[in-house]
Protein backbone atom coordinates (compact mmCIF):
# COMPACT_ATOMS: atom_id res chain seq x y z
CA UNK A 1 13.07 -19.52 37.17
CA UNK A 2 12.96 -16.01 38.47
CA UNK A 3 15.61 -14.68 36.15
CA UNK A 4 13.48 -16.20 33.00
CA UNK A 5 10.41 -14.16 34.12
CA UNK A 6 12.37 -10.68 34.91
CA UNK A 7 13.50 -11.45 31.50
CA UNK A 8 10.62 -11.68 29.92
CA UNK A 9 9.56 -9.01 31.53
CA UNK A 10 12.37 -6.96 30.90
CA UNK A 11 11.72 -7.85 26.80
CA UNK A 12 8.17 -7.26 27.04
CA UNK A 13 8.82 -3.39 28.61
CA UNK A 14 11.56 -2.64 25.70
CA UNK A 15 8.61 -4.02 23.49
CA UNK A 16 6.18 -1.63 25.38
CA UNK A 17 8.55 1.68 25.61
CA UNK A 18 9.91 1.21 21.47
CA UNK A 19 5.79 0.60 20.76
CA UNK A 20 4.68 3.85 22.88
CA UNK A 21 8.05 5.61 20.66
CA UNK A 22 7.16 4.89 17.45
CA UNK A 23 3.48 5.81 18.53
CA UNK A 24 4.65 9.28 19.40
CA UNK A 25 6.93 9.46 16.16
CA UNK A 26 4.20 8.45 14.10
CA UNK A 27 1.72 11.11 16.01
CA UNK A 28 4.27 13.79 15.55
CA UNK A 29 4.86 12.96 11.69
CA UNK A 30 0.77 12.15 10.98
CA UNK A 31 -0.01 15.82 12.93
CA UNK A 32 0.60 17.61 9.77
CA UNK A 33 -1.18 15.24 7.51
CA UNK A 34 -4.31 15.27 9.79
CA UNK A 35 -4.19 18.61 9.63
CA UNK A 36 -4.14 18.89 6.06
CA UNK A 37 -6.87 16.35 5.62
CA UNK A 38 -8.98 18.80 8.42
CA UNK A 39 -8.11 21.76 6.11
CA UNK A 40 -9.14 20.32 2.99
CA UNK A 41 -12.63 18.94 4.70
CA UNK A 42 -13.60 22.24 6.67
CA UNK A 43 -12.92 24.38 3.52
CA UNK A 44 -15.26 22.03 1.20
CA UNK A 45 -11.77 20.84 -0.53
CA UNK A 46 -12.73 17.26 -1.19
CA UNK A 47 -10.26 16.43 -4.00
CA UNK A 48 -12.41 16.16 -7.12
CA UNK A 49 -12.89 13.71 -9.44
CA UNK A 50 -11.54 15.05 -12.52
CA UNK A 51 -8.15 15.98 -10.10
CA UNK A 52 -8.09 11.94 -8.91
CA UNK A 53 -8.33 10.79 -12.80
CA UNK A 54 -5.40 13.18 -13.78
CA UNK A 55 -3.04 11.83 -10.38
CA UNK A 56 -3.67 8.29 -11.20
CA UNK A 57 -1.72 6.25 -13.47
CA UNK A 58 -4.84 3.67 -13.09
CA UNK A 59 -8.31 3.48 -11.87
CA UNK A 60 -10.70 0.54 -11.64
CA UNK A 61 -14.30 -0.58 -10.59
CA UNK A 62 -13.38 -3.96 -8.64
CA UNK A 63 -14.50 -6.20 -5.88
CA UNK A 64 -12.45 -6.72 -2.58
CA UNK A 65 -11.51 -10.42 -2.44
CA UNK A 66 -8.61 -10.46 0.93
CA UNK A 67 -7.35 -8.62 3.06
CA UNK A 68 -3.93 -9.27 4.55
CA UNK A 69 -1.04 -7.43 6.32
CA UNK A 70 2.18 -8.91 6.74
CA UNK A 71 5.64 -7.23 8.40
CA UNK A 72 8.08 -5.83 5.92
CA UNK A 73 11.55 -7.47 5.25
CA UNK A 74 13.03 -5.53 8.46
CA UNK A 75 10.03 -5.97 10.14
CA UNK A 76 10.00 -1.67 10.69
CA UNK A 77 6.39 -1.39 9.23
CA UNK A 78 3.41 -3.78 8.89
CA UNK A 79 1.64 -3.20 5.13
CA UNK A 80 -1.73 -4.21 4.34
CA UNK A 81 -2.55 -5.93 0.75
CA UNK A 82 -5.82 -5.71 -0.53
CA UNK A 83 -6.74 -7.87 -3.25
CA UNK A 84 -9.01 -6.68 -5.81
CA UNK A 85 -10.93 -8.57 -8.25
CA UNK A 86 -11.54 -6.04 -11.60
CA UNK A 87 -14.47 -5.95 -12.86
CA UNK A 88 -13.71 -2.85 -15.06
CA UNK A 89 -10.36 -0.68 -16.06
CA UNK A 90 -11.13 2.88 -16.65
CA UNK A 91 -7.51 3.97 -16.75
CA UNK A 92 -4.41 2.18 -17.13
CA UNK A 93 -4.12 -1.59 -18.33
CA UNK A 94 -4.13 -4.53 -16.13
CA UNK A 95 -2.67 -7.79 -17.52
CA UNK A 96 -4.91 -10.14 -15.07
CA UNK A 97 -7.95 -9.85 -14.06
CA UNK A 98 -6.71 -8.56 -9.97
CA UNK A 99 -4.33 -6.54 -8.60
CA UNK A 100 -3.21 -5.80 -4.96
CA UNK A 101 -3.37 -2.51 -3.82
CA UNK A 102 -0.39 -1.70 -0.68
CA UNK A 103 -1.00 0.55 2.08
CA UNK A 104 0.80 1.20 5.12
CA UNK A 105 -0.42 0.46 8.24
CA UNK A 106 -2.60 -2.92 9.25
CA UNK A 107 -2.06 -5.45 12.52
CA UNK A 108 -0.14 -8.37 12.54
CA UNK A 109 -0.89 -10.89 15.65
CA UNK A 110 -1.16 -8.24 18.76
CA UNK A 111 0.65 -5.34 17.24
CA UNK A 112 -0.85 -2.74 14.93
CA UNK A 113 0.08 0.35 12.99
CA UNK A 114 -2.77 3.09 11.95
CA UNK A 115 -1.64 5.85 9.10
CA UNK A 116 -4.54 8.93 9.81
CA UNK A 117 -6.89 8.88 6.38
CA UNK A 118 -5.95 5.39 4.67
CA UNK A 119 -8.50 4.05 3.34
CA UNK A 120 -10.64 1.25 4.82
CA UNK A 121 -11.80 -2.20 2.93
CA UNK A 122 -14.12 -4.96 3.95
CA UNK A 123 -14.25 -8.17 1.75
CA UNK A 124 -16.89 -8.00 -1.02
CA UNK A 125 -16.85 -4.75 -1.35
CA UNK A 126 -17.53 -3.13 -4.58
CA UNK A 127 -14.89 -0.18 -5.17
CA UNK A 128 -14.12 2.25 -7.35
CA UNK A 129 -10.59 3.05 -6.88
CA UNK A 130 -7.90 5.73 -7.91
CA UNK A 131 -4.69 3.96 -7.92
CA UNK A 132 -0.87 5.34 -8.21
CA UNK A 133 1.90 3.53 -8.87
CA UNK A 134 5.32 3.14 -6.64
CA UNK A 135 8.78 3.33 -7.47
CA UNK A 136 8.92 -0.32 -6.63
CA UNK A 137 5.74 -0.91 -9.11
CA UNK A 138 3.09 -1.07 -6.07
CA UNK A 139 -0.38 -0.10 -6.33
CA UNK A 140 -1.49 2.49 -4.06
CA UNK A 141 -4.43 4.47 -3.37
CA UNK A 142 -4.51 8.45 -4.18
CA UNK A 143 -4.70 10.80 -1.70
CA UNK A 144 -5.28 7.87 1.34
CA UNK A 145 -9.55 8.06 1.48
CA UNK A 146 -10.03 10.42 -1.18
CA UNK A 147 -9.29 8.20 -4.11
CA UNK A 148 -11.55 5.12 -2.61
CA UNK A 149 -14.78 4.91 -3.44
CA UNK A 150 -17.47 2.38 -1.75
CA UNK A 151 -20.21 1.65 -5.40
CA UNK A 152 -23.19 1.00 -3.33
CA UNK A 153 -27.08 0.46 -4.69
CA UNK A 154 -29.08 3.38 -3.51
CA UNK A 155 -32.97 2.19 -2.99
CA UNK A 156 -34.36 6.00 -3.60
CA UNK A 157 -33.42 6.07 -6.98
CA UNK A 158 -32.39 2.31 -7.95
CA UNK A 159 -29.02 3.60 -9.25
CA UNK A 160 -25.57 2.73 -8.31
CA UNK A 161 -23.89 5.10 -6.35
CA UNK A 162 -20.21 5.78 -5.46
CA UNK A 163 -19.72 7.23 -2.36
CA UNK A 164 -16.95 8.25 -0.21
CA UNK A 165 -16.36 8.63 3.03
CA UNK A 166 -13.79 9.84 6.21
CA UNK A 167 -12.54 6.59 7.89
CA UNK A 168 -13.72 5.74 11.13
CA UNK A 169 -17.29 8.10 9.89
CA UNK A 170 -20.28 6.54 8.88
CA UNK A 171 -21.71 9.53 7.03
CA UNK A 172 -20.60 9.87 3.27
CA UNK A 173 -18.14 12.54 2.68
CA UNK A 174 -19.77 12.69 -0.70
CA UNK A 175 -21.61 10.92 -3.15
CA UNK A 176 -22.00 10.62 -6.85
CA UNK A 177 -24.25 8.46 -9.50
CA UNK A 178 -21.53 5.85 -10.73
CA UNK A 179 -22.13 6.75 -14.09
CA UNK A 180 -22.06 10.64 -13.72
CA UNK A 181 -18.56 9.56 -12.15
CA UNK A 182 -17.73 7.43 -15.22
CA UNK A 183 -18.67 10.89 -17.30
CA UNK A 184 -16.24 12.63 -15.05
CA UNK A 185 -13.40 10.47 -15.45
CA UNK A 186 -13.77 10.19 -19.21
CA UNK A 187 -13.96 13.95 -19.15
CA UNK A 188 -10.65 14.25 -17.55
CA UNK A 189 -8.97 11.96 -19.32
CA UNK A 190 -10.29 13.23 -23.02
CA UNK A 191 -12.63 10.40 -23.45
């Protein structure tokens, strides 16, 4: 009996030490996309509009249905899949009605893996989105947060507003009348 509990032990330390590794690895290799992401929000450098439309091979006004994250084949990296609903395709053509949008990073059982500036989704919630597509012919979001939107009704002026923000911040980064961002996207794209 006492060997079986060293060894678990033993497994559950090597689990421990390669967790607190790839932590440190991933710190080391996020430092310089933080620091971009400071850079760009201390300097006013929000990513525009009209530069989102031109990046994206697709962009859509959609509801979040699921949420899910799953290992990959090797089980190296858990990705999250976020299903969206479309309720509108202002770039790009969709040949259903939703799509799933990958991003790295999510928590599977007890273990979890954060990527600095992805995006965060909640189900039901109305998105405007600035998609990209992968080699592999995955959906991703633009610039992590910078090409999600949250559409959200705003009770001053009765309009629907899209509005972005910093994960992990309450306050909007920025905010925009959905239809002055419609005019924006149409703009950039020649509309």
């Amino acid at each position: 009996m006492r060997l079986k509990i060293e060894a678990v032990s033993h497994r559950r330390w090597l689990m421990f030490t390669w967790a607190v590794t790839r932590l440190g690895l991933f710190l080391a290799l996020s430092s310089s996309c933080s620091f971009n992401v400071q850079a760009q929000s201390t300097t006013g450098g929000q990513i525009s509009i009209s530069d989102l439309s031109s990046r994206s091979d697709m962009i859509v006004i959609g509801r979040v249905v699921s949420i899910q994250s799953e290992w990959n084949a090797a089980r190296t990296n858990i990705y999250t899949k976020v299903d969206v609903n479309v309720d509108e395709v202002l770039k790009g053509s969709l040949s259903s009605g939703n799509l799933i949008v990958y991003q790295l990073g999510g928590q599977v059982g007890d273990i979890g893996e954060i990527v600095a500036g992805s995006p965060e989704f909640r189900p039901g919630e109305l998105v405007l989105l600035f998609l990209s597509q992968t080699k592999d012919a995955k959906l991703r979001v633009v610039d992590l947060f910078q090409g999600k939107f949250t559409i959200e009704h705003d009770p001053a002026s009765g309009v629907e507003i899209a509005v972005r923000r910093v994960p992990g911040i309450r306050q909007p980064l920025d905010k925009i009348s959905l239809e002055e961002a419609k005019k924006l996207i149409r703009a950039a794209l020649g509309k």
